[in-house]
N, C-alpha and C. Protein backbone atom coordinates (compact mmCIF):
# COMPACT_ATOMS: atom_id res chain seq x y z
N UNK A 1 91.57 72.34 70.26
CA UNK A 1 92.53 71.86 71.21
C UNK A 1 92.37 72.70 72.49
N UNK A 2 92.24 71.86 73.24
CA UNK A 2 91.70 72.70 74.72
C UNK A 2 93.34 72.34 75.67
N UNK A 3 93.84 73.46 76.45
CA UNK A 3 94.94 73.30 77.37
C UNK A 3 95.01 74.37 78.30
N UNK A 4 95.70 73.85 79.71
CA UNK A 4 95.67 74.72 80.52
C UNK A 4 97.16 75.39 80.78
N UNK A 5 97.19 76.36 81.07
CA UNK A 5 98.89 77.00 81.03
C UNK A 5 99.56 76.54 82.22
N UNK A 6 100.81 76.12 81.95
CA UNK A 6 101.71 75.73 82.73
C UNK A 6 101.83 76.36 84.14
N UNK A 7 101.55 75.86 85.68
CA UNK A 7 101.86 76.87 86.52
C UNK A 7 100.54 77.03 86.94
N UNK A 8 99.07 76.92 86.25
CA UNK A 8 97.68 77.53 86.64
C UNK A 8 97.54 77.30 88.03
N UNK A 9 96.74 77.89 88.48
CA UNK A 9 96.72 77.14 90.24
C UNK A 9 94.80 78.10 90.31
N UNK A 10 94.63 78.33 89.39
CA UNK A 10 93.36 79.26 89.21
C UNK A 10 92.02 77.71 89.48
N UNK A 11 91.66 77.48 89.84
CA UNK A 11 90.51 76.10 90.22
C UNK A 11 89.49 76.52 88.77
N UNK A 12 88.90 77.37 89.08
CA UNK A 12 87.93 77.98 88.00
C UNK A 12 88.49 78.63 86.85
N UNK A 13 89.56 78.81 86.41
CA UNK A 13 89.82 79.15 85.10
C UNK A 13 89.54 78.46 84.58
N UNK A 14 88.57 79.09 82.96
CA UNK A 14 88.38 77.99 81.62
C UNK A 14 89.84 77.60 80.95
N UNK A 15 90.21 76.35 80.35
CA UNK A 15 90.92 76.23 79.19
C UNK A 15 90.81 77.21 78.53
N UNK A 16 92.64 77.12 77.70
CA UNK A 16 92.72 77.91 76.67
C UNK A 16 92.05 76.98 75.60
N UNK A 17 91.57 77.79 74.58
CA UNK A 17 90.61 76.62 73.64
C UNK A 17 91.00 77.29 72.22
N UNK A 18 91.67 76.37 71.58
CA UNK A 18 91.79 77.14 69.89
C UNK A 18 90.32 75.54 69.16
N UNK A 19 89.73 76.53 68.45
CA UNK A 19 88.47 75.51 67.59
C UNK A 19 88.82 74.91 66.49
N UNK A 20 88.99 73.75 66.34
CA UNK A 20 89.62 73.15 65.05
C UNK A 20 89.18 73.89 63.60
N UNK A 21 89.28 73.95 62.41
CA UNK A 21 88.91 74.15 61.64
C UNK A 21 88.23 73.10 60.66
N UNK A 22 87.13 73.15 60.75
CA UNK A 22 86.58 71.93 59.99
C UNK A 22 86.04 72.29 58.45
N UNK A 23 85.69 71.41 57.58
CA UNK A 23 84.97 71.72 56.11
C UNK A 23 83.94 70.42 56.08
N UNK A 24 83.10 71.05 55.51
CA UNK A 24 81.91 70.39 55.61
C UNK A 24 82.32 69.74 54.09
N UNK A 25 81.99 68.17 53.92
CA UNK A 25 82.38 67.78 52.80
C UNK A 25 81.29 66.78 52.48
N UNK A 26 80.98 66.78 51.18
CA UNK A 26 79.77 66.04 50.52
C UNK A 26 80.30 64.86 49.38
N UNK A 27 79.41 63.68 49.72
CA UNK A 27 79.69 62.86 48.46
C UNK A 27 80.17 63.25 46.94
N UNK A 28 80.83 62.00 46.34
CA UNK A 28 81.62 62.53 45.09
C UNK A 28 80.51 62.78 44.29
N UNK A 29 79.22 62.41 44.52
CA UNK A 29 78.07 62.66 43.37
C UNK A 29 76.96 62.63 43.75
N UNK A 30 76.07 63.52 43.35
CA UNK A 30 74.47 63.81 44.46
C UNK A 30 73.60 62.87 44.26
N UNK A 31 73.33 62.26 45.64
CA UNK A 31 72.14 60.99 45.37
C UNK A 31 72.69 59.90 43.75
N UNK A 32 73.72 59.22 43.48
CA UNK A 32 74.33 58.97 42.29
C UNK A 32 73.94 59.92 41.00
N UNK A 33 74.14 60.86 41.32
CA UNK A 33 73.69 61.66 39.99
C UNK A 33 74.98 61.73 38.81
N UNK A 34 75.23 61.05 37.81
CA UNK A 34 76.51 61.35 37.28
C UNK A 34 76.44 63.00 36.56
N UNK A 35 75.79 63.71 36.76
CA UNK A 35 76.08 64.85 36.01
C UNK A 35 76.70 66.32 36.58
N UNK A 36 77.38 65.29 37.85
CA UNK A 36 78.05 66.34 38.64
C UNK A 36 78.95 66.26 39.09
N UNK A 37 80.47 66.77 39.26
CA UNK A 37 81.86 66.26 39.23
C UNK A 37 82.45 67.13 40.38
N UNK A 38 83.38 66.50 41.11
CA UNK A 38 83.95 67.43 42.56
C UNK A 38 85.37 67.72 41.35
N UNK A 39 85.75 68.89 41.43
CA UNK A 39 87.43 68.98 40.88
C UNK A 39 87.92 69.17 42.19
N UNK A 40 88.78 68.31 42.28
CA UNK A 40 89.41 68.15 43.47
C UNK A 40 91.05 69.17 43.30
N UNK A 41 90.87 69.61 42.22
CA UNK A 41 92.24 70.45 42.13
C UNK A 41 91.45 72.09 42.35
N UNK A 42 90.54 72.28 42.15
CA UNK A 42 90.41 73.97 42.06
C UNK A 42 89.42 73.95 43.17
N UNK A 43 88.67 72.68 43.86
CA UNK A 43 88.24 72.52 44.67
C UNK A 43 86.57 73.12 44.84
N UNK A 44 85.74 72.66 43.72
CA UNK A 44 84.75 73.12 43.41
C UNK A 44 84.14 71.74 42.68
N UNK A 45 82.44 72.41 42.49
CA UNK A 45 81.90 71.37 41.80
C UNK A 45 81.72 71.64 40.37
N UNK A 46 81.43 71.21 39.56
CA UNK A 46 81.35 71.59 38.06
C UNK A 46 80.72 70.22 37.22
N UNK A 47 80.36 70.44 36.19
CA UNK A 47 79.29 69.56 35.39
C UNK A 47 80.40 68.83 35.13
N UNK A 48 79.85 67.45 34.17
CA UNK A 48 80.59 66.17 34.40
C UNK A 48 81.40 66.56 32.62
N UNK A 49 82.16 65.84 32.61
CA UNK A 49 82.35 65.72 31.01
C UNK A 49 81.27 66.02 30.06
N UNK A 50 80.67 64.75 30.46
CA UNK A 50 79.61 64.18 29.37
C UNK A 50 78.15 64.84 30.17
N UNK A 51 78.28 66.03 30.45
CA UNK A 51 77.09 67.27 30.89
C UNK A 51 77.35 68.61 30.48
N UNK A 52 76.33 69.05 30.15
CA UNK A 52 76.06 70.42 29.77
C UNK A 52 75.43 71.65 31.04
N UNK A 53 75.70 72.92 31.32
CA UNK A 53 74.62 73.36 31.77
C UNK A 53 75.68 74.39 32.83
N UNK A 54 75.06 75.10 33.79
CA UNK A 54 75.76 76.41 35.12
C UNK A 54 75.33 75.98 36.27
N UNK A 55 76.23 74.94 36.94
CA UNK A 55 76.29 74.38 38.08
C UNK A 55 75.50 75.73 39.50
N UNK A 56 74.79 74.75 40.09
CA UNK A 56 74.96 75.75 41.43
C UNK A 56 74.47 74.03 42.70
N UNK A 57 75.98 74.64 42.80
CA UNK A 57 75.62 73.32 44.66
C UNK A 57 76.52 74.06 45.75
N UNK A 58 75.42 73.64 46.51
CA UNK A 58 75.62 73.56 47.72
C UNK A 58 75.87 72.74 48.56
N UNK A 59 77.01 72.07 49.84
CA UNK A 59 76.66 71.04 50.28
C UNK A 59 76.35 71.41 51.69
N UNK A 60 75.11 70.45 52.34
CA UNK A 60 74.32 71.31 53.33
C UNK A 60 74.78 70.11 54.57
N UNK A 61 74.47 70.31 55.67
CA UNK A 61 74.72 69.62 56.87
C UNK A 61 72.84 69.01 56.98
N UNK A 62 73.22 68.12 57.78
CA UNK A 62 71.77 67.14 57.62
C UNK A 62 72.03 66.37 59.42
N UNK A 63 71.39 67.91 60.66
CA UNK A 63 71.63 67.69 61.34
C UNK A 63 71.14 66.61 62.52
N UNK A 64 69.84 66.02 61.54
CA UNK A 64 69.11 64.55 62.67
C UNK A 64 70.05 63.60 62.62
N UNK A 65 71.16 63.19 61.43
CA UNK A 65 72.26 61.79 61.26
C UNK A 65 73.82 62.34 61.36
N UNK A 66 73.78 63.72 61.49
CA UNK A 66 75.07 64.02 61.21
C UNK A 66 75.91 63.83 60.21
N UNK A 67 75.44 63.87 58.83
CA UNK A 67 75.84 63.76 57.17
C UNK A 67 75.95 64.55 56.47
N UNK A 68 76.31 65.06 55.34
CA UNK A 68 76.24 66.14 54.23
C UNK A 68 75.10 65.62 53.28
N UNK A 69 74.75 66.58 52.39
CA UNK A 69 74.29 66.40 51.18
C UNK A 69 74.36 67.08 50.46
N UNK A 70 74.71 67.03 48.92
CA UNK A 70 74.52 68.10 48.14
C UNK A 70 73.26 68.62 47.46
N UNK A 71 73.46 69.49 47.24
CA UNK A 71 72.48 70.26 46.51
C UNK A 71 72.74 70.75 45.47
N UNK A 72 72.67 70.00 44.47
CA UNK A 72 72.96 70.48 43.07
C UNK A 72 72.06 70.80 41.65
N UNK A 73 72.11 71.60 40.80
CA UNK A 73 71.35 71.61 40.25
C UNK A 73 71.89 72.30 38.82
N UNK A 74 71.59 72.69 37.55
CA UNK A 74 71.76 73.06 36.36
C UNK A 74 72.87 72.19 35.56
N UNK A 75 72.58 71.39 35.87
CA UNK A 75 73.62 70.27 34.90
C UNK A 75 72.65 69.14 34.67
N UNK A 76 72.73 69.22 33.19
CA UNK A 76 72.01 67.54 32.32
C UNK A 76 73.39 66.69 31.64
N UNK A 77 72.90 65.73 31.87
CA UNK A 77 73.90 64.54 30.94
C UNK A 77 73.48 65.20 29.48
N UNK A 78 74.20 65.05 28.25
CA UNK A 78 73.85 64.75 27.11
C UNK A 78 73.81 63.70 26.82
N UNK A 79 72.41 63.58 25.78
CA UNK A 79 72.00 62.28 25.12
C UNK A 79 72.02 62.03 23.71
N UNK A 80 72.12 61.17 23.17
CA UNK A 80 71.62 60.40 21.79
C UNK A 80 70.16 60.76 21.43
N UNK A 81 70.20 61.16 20.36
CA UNK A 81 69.00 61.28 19.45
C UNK A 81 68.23 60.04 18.86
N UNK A 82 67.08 60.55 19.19
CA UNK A 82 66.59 59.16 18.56
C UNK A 82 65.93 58.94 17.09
N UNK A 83 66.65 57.98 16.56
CA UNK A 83 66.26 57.72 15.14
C UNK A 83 64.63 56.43 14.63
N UNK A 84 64.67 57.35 13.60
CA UNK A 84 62.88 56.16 12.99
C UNK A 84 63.63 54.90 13.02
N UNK A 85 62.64 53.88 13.15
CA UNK A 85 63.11 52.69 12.87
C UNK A 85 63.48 52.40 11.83
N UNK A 86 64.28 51.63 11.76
CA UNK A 86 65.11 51.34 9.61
C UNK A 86 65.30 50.03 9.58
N UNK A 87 64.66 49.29 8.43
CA UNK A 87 64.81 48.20 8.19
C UNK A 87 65.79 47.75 7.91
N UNK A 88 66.84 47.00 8.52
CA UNK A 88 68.22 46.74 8.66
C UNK A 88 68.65 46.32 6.66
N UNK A 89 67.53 45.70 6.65
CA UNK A 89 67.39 44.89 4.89
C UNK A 89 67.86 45.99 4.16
N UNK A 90 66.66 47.61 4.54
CA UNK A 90 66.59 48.39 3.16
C UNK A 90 67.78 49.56 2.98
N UNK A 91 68.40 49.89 4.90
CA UNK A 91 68.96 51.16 5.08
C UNK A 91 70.36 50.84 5.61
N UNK A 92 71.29 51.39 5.03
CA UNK A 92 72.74 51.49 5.63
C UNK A 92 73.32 52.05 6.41
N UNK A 93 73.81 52.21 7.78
CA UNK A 93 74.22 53.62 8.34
C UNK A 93 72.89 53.89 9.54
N UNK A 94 73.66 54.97 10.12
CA UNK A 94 72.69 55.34 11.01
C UNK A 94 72.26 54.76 12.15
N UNK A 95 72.85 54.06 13.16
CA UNK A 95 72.44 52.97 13.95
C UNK A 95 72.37 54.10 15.37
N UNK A 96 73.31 54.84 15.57
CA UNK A 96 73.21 55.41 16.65
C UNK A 96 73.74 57.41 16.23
N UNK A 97 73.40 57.94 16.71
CA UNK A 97 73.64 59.36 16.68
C UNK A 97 73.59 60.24 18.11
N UNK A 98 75.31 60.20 18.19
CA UNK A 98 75.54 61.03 19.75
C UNK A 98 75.72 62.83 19.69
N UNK A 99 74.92 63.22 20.89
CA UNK A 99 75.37 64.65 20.52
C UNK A 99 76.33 65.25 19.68
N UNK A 100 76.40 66.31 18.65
CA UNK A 100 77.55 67.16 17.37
C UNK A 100 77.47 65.89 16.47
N UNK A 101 77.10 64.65 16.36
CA UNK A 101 77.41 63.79 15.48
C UNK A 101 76.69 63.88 14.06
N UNK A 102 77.31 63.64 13.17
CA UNK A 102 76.61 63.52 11.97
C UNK A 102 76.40 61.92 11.35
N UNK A 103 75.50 61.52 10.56
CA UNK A 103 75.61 60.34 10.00
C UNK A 103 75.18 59.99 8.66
N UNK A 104 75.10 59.19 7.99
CA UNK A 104 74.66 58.88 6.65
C UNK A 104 73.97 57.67 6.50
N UNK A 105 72.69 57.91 6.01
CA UNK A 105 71.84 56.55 5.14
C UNK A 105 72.03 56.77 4.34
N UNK A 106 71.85 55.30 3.22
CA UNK A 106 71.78 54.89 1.85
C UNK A 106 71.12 53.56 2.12
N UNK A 107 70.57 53.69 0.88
CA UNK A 107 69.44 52.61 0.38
C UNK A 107 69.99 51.53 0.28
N UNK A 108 69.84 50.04 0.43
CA UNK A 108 70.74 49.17 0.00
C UNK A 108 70.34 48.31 -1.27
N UNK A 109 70.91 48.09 -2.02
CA UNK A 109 70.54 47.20 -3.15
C UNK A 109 69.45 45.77 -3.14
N UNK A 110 68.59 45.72 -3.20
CA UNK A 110 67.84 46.47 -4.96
C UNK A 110 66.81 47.43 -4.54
N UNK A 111 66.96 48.20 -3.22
CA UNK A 111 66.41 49.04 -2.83
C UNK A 111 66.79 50.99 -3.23
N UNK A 112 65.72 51.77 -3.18
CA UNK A 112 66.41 53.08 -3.94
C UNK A 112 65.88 54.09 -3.02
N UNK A 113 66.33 55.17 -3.12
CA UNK A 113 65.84 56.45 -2.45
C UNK A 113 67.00 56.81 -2.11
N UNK A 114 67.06 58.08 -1.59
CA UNK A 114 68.19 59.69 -1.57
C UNK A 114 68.69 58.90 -0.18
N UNK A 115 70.18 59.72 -0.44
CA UNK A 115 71.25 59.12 0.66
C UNK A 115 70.98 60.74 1.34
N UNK A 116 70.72 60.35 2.69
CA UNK A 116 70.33 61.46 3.80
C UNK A 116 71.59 61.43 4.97
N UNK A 117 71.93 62.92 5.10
CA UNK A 117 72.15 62.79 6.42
C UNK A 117 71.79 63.52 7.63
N UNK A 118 71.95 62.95 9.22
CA UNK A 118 70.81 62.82 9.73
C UNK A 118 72.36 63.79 11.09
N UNK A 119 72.02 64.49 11.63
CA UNK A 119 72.35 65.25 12.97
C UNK A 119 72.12 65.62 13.99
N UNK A 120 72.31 65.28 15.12
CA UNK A 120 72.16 65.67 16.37
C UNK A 120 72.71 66.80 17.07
N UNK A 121 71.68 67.93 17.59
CA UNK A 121 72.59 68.80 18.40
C UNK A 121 73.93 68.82 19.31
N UNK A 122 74.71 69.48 19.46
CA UNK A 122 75.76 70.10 20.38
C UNK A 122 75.77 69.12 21.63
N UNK A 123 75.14 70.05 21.94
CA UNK A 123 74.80 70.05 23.25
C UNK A 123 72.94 69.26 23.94
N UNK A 124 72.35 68.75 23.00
CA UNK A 124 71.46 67.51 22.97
C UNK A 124 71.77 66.82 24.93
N UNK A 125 70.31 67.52 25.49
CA UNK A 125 70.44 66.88 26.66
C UNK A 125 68.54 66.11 26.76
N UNK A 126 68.18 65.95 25.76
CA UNK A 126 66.69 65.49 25.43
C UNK A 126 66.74 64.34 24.98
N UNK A 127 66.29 63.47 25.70
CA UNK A 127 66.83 62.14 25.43
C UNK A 127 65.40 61.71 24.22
N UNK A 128 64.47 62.11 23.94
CA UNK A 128 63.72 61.84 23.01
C UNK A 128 63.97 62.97 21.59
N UNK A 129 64.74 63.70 21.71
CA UNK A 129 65.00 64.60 20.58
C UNK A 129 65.49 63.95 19.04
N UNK A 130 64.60 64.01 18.11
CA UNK A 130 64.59 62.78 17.16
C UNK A 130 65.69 63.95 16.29
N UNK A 131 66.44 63.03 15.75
CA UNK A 131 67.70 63.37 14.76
C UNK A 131 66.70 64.30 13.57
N UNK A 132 68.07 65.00 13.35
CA UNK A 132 67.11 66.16 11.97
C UNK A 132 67.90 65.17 10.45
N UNK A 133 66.93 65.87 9.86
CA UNK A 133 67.69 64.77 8.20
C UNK A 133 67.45 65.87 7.42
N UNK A 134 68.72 65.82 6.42
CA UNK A 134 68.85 66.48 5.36
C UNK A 134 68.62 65.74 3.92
N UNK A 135 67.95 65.80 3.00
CA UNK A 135 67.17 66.32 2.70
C UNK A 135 66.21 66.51 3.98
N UNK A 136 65.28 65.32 4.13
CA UNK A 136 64.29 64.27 4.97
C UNK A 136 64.65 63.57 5.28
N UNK A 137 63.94 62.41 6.00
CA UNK A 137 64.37 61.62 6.84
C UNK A 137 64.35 60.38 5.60
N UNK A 138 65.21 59.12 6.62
CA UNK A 138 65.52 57.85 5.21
C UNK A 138 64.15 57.13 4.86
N UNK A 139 64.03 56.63 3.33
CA UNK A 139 62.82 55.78 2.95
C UNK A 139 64.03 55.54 1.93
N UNK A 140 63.03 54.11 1.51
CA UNK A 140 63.42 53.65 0.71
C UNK A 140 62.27 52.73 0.29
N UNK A 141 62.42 52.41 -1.52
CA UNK A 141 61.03 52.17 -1.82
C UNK A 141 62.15 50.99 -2.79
């Protein structure tokens, strides 16, 4: 806010000048990245729900258009594990397995072999990370 004092008669005096206070502010999510969340209450960025990982962003000025951008980085989505293919006929169970999840096959009739179950990591941000099985993985003969 620029003003001159009441009374001036000075030709060449500058304005009094107070500088606004501005904040540089960046989209709700980098380049659509969902694995990065603004908390608009503590006023920071932080990984999404459904992400794992130690945020570090920055949001930078992008002075040829006059825009923000962020700069973010150490946050992955978590993913689903991926399971062998199972013949819908021979195996019960098991269709999908989301990160901490546990699940169970069994053989289906008149089919036989050990009822397994099959787990996905925690924190599983590897979207090809094949499910672990206890014993082994399902067959059925």
């Amino acid at each position: 806010k620029a003003s001159c004092p009441s009374g001036n008669t000075a030709q060449s005096r500058l304005p009094d000048f107070v500088e606004p206070k501005c904040e540089l502010e960046c989209p709700s999510h980098p380049d659509g990245d969902l694995a990065y969340f603004y908390d608009v209450t503590r006023k920071t960025w932080r990984c999404a729900d459904d992400a794992v990982g130690n945020i570090s962003a920055k949001c930078n000025l992008i002075p040829s258009n006059c825009t923000s951008r962020l700069a973010a980085s150490g946050c992955a989505l978590l993913q689903k594990c991926t399971l062998p293919t199972l013949s819908v006929c021979q195996v019960d169970g098991c269709t999908q397995l989301g990160p901490g999840q546990t699940c169970t096959a069994a053989c289906k009739e008149p089919y036989s072999g050990p009822t397994v179950t099959g787990r996905c990591p925690v924190n599983n941000t590897n979207a090809s990370m094949p499910a672990m099985w206890s014993p082994g993985p399902p067959y059925c003969k």
